[in-house]
C-alpha atoms as a PDB file:
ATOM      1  CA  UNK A   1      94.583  68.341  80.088  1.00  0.00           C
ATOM      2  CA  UNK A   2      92.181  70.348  77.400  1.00  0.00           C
ATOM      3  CA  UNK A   3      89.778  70.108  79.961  1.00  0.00           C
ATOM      4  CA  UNK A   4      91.831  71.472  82.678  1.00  0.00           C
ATOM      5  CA  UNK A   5      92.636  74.526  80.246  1.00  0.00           C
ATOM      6  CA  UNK A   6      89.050  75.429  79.578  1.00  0.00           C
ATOM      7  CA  UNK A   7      87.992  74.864  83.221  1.00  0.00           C
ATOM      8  CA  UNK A   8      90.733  77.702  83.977  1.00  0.00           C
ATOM      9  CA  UNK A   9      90.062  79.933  81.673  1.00  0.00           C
ATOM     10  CA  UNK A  10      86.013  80.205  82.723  1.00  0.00           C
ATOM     11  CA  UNK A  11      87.355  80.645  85.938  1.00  0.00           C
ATOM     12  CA  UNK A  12      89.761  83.240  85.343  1.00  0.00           C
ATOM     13  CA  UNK A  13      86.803  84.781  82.858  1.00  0.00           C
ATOM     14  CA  UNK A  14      84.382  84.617  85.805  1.00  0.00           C
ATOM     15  CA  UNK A  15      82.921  87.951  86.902  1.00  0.00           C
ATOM     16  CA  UNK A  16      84.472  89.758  90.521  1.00  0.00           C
ATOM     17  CA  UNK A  17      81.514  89.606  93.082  1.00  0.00           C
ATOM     18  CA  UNK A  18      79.485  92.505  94.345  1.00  0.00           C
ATOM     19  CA  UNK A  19      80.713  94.597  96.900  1.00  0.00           C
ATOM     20  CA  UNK A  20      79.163  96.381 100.133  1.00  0.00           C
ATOM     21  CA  UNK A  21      80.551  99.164 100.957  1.00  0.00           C
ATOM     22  CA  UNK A  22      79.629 101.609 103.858  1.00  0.00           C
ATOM     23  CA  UNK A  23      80.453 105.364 103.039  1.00  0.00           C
ATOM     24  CA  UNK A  24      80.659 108.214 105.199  1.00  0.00           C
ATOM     25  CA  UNK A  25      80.997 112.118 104.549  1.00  0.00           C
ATOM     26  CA  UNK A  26      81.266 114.182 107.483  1.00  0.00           C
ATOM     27  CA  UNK A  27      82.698 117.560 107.999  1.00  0.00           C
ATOM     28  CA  UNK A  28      84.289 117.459 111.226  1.00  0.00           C
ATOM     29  CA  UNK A  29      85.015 120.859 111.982  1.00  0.00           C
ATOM     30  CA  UNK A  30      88.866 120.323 112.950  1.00  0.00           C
ATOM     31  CA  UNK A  31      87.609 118.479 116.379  1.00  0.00           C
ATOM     32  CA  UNK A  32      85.245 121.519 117.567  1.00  0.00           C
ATOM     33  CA  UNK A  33      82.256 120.793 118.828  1.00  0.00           C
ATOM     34  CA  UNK A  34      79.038 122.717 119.489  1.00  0.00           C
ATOM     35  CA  UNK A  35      80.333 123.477 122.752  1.00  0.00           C
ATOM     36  CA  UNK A  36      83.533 124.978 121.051  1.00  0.00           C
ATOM     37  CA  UNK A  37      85.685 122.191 122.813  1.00  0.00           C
ATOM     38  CA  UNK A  38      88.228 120.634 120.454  1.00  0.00           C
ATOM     39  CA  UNK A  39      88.087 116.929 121.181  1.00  0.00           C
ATOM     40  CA  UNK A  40      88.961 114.592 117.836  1.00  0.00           C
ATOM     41  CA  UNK A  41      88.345 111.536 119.911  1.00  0.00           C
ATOM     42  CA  UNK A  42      84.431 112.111 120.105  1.00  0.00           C
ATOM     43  CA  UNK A  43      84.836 112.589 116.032  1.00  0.00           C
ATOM     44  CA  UNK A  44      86.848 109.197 115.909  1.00  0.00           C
ATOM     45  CA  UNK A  45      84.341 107.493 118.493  1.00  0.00           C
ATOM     46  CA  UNK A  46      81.454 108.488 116.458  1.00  0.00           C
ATOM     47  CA  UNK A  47      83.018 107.272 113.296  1.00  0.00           C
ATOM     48  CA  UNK A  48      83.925 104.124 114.809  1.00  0.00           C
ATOM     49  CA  UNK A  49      80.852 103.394 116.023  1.00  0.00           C
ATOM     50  CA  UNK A  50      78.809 103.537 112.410  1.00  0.00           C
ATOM     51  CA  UNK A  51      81.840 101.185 111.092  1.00  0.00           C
ATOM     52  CA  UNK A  52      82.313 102.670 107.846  1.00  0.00           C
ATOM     53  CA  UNK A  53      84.614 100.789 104.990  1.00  0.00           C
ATOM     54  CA  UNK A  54      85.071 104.764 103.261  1.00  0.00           C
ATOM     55  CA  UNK A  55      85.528 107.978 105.061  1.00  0.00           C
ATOM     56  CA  UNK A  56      85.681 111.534 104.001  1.00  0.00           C
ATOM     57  CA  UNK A  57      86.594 113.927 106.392  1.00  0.00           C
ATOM     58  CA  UNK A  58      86.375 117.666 105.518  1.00  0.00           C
ATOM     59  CA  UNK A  59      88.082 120.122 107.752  1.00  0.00           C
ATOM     60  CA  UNK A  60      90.730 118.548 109.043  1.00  0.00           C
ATOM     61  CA  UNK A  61      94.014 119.735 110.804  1.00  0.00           C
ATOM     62  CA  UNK A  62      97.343 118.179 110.654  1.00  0.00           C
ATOM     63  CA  UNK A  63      99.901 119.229 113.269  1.00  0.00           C
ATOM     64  CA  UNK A  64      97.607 122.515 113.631  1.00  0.00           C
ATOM     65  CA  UNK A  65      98.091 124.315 117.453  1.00  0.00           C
ATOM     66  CA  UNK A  66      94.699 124.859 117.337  1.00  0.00           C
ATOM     67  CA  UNK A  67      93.902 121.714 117.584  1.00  0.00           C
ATOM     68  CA  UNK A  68      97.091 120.471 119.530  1.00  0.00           C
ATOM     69  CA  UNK A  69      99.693 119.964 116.890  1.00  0.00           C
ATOM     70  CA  UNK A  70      98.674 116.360 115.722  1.00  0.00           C
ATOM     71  CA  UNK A  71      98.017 114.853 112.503  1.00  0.00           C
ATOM     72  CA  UNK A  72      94.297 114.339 113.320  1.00  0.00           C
ATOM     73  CA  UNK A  73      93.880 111.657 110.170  1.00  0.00           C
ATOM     74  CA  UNK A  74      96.286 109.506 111.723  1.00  0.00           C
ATOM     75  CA  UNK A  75      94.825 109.599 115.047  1.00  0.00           C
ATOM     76  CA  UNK A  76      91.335 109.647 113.814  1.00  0.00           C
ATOM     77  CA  UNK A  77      92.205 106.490 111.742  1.00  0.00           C
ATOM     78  CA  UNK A  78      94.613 104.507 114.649  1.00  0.00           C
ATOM     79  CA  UNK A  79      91.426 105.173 116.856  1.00  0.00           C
ATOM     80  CA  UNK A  80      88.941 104.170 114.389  1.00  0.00           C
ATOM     81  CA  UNK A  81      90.745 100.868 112.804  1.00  0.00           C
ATOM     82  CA  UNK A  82      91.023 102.616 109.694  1.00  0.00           C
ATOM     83  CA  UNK A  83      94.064 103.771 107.466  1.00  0.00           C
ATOM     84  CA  UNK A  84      94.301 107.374 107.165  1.00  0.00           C
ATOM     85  CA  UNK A  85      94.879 110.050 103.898  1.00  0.00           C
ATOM     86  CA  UNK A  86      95.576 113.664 103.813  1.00  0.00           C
ATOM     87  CA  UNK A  87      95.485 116.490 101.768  1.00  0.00           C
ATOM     88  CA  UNK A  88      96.548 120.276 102.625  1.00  0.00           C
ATOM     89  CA  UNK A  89      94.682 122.961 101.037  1.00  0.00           C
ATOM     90  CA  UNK A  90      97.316 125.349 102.694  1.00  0.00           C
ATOM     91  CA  UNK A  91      99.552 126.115 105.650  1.00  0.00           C
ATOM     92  CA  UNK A  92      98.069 127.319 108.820  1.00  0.00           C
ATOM     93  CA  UNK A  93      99.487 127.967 112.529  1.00  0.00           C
ATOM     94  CA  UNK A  94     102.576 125.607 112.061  1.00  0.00           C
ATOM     95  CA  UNK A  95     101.063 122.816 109.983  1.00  0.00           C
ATOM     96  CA  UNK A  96      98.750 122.207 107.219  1.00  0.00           C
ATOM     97  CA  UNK A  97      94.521 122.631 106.975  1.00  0.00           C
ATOM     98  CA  UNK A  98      92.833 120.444 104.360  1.00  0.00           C
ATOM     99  CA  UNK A  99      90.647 117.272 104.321  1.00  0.00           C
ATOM    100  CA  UNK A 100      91.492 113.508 105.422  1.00  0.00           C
ATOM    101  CA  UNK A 101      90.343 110.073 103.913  1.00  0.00           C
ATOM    102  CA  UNK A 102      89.960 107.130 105.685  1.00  0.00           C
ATOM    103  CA  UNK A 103      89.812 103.463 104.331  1.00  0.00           C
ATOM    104  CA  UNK A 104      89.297  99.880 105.850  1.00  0.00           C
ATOM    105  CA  UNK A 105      90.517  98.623 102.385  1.00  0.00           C
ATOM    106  CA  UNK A 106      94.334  98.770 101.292  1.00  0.00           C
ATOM    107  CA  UNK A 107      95.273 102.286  99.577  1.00  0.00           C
ATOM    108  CA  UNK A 108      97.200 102.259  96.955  1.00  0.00           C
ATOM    109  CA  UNK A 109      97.614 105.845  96.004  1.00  0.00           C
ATOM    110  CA  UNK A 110      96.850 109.125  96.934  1.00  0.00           C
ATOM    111  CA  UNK A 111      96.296 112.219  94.634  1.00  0.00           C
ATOM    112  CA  UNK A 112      95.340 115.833  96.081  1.00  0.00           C
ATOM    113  CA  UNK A 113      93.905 117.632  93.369  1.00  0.00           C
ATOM    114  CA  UNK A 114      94.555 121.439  92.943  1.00  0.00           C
ATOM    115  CA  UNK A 115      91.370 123.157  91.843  1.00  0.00           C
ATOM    116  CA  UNK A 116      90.795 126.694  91.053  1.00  0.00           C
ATOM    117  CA  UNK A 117      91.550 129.061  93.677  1.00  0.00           C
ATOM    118  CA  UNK A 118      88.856 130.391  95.712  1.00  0.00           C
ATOM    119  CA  UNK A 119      88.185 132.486  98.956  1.00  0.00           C
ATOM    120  CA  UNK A 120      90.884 129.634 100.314  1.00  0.00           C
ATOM    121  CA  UNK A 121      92.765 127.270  98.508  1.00  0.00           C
ATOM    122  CA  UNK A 122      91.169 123.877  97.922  1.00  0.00           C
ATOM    123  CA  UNK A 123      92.295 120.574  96.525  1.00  0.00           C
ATOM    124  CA  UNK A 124      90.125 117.396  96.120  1.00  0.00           C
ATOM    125  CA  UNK A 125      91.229 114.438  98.166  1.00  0.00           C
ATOM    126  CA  UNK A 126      91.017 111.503  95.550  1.00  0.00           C
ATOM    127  CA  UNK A 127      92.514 107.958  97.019  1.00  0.00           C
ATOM    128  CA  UNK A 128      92.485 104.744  95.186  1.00  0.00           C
ATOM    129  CA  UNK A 129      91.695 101.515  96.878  1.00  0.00           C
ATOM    130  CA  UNK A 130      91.756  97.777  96.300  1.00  0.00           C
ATOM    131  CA  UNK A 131      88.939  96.199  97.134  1.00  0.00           C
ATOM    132  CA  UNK A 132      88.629  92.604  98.567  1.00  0.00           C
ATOM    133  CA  UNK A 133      87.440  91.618  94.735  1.00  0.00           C
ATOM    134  CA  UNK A 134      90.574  92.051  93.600  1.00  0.00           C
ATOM    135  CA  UNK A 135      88.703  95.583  92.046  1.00  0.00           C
ATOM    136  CA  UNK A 136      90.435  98.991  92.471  1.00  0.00           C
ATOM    137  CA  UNK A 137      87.972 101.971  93.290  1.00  0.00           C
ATOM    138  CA  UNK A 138      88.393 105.495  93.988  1.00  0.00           C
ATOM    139  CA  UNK A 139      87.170 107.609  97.056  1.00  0.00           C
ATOM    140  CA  UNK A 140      86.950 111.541  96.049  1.00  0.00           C
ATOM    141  CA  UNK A 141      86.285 114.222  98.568  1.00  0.00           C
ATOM    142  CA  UNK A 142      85.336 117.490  97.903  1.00  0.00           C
ATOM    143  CA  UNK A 143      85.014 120.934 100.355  1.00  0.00           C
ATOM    144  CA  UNK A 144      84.271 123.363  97.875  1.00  0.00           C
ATOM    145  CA  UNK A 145      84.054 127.290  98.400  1.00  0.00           C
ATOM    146  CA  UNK A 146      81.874 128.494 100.823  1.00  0.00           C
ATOM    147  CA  UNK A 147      80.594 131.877  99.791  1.00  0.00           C
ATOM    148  CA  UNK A 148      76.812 132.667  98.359  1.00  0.00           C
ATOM    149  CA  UNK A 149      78.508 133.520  94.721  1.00  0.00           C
ATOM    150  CA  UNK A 150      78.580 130.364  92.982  1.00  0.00           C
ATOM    151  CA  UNK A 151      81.023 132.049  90.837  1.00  0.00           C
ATOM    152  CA  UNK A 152      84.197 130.195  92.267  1.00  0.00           C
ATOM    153  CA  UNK A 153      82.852 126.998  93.581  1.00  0.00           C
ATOM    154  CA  UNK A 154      81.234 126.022  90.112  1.00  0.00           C
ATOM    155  CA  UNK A 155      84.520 126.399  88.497  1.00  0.00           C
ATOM    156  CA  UNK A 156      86.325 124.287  91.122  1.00  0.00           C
ATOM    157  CA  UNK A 157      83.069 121.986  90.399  1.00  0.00           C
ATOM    158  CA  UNK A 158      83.640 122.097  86.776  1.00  0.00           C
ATOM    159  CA  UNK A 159      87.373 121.172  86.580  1.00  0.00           C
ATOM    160  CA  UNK A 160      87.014 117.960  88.913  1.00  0.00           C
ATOM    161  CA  UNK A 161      83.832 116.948  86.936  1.00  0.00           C
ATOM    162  CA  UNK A 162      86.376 117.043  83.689  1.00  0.00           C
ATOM    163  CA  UNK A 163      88.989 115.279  85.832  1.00  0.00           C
ATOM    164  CA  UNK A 164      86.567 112.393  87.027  1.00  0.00           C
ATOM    165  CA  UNK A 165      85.435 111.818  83.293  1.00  0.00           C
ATOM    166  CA  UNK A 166      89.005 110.434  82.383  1.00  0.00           C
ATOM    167  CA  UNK A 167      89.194 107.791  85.696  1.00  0.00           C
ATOM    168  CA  UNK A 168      88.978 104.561  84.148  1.00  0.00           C
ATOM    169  CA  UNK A 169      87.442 103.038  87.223  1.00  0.00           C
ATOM    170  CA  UNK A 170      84.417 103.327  89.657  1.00  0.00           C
ATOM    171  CA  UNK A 171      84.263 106.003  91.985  1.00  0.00           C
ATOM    172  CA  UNK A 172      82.688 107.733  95.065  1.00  0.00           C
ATOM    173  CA  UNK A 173      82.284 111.281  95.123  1.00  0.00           C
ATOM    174  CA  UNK A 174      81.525 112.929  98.506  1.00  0.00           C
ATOM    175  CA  UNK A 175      81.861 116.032 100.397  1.00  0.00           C
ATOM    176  CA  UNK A 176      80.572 119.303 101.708  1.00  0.00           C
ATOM    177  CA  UNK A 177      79.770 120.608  98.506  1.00  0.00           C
ATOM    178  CA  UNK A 178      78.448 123.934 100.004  1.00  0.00           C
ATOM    179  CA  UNK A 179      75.921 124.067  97.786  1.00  0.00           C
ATOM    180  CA  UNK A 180      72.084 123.437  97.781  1.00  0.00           C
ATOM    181  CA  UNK A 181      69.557 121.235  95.168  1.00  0.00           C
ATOM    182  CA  UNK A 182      68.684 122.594  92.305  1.00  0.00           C
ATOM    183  CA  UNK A 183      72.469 124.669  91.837  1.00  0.00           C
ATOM    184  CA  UNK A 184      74.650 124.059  89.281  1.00  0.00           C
ATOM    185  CA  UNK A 185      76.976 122.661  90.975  1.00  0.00           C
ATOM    186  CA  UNK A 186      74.674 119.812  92.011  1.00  0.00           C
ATOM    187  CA  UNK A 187      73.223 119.452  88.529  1.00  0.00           C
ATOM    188  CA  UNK A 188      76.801 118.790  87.087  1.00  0.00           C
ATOM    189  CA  UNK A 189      77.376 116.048  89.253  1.00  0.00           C
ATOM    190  CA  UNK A 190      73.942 114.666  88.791  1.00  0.00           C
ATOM    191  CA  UNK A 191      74.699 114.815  85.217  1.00  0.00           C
ATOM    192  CA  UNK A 192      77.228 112.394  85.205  1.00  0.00           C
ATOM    193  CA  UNK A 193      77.094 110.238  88.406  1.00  0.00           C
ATOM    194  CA  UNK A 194      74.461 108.949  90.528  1.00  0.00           C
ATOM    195  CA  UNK A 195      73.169 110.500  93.906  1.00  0.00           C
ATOM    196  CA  UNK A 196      72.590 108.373  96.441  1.00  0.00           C
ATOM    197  CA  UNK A 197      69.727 110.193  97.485  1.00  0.00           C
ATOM    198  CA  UNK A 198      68.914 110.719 101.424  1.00  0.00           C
ATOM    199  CA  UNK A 199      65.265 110.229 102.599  1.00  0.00           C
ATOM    200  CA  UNK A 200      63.109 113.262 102.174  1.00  0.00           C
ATOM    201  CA  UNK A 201      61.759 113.521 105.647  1.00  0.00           C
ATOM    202  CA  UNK A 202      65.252 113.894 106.694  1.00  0.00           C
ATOM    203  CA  UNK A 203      67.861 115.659 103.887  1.00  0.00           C
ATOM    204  CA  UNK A 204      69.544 118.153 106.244  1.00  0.00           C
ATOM    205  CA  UNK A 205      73.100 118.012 107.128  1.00  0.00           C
ATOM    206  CA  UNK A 206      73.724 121.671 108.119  1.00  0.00           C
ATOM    207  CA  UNK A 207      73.365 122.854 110.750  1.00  0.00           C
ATOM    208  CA  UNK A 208      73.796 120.159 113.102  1.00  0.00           C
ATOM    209  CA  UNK A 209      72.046 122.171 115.776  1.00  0.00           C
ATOM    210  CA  UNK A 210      69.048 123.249 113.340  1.00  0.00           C
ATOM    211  CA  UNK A 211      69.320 121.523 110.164  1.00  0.00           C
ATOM    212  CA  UNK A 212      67.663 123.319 107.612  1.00  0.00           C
ATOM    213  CA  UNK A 213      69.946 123.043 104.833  1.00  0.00           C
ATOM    214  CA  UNK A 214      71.585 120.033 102.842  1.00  0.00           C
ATOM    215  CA  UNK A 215      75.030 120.662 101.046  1.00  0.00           C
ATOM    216  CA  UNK A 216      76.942 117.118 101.949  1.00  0.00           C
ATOM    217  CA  UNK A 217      76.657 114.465  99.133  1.00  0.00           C
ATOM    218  CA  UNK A 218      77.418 111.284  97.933  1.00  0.00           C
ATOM    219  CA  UNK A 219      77.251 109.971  94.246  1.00  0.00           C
ATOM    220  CA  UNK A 220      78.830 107.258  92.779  1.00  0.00           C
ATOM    221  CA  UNK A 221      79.791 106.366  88.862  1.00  0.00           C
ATOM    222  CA  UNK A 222      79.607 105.325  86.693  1.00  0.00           C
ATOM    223  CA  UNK A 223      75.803 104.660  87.778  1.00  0.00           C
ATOM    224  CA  UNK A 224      75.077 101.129  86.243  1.00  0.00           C
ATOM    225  CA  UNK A 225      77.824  99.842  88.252  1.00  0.00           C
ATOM    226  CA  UNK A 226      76.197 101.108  91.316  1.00  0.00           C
ATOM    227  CA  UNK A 227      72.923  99.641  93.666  1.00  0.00           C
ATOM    228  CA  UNK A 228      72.004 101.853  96.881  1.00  0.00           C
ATOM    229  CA  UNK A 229      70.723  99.957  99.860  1.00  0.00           C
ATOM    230  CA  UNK A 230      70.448 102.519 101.963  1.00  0.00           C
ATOM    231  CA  UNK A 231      71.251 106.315 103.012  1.00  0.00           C
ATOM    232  CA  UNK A 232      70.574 108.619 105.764  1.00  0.00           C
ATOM    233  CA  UNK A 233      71.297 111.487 107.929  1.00  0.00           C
ATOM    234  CA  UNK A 234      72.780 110.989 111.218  1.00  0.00           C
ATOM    235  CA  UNK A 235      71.539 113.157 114.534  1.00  0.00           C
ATOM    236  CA  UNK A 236      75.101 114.437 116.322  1.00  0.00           C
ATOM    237  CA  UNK A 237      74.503 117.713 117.289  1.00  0.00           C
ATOM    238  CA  UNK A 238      77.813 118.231 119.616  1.00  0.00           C
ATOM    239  CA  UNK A 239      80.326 116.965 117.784  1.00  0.00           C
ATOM    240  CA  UNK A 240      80.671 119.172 115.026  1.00  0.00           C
ATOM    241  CA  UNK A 241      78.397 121.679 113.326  1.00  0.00           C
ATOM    242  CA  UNK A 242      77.811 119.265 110.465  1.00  0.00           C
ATOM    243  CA  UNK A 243      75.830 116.082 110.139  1.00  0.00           C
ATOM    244  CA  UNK A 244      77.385 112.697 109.351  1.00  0.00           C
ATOM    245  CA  UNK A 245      76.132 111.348 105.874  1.00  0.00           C
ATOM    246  CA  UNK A 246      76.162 107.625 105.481  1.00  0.00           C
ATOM    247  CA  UNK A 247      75.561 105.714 102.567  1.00  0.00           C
ATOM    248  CA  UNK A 248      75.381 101.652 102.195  1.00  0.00           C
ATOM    249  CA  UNK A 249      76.150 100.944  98.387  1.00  0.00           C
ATOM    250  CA  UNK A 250      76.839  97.908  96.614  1.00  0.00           C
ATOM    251  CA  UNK A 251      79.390  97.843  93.627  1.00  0.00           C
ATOM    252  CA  UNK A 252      78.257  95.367  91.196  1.00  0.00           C
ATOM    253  CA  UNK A 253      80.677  92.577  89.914  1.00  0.00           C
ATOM    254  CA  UNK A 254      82.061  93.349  85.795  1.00  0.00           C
END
């Protein structure tokens, strides 16, 4: 019986295994493409096809006529296999404008974070997952302000970077930061999370058309929970006028 005890207890002591996980960021315009036709099936085709396990989706409608009154989450996520989040950053033509999150695992809540306001209102998406280790993560997107002053999108910046210091579990931070290497918005989050840095040959994600800058990111924390096996930038130059981001990572059993 003793024996029985201790063989339980190593077992129940035993650490969670690593887990893969395949992340996507990709702005996707509300639907738009290139060719100004608003189509959110070639968005949820394309994200279906790269089979991501985490998606965040910045500019997204939800029951917006410009984009035919539908919750485009949802739809994006029914069409994609994937369960859908959403968070309004305001009201607009009968419905709401804001970002989506999609997950293959189970989510278990959903927070949209005011930030500071800026040339629009913004929030940051955060949604908490359980993953198939029994582990809960978060997934927190980000569509900062948009304008050349830094002035407002560093203080947005600033009060999510004190929010994600008091999470008391792993995350993934991604987005269209709208900001460049070397700003201060990138060097907070550098600061205190790991980039999962794209190849530099390839580190554009804006324009889609003619990339020539990058302002989408990924980083994970805390970093020595965190491996990267792989990261790049995806050629779609139709379906929005942002390139998809996609990141393999592994989170590393406790």
């Amino acid at each position: 019986m003793l024996g029985g005890i201790v063989a339980f207890g190593l077992l129940a002591m035993r650490p969670a295994d690593d887990v893969q996980i395949r992340v996507l960021s990709y702005n996707i315009r509300h639907g738009a493409g290139m060719d100004e036709r608003v189509d959110i099936g070639r968005s949820a085709a394309l994200i279906k096809k790269l089979n991501p396990d985490l998606v965040g989706l910045q500019e997204v409608d939800n029951n917006v006529e410009r984009s035919g009154s539908i919750d485009q989450a949802a739809e994006i996520g029914r069409l994609a296999g994937l369960s859908p989040a959403f968070g309004s950053f305001m009201d607009y033509q009968g419905g709401q404008y804001g970002m989506g999150a999609l997950s293959r695992f189970p989510i278990v809540a959903t927070e949209s974070i005011r930030l500071p306001e800026g040339n629009e209102p913004r929030v940051a998406l955060m949604v908490h997952v359980k993953l198939g280790s029994g582990e809960t993560m978060a997934l927190v997107n980000v569509h900062f302000d948009w304008v050349a002053d830094d002035g407002f999108r560093f203080k947005q910046a600033s009060f999510l970077a004190e929010r994600l210091k008091q999470l008391k579990m792993p995350y993934v931070l991604l987005g269209d930061f709208n900001d460049e290497p070397g700003s201060r918005t990138i060097k907070l989050f550098q600061g205190m999370a790991r980039e999962v840095v794209k190849p530099v040959g390839d580190r554009f994600t804006f324009s889609s058309v003619k990339p020539a800058k990058e302002i989408d990111f990924v980083f994970v924390a805390p970093p020595e929970r965190w491996g990267v096996r792989s990261m790049k930038v995806l050629d779609e130059p139709v379906v929005s006028d942002h390139r998809p981001v996609l990141a393999e990572v592994v989170l590393k059993g406790r």
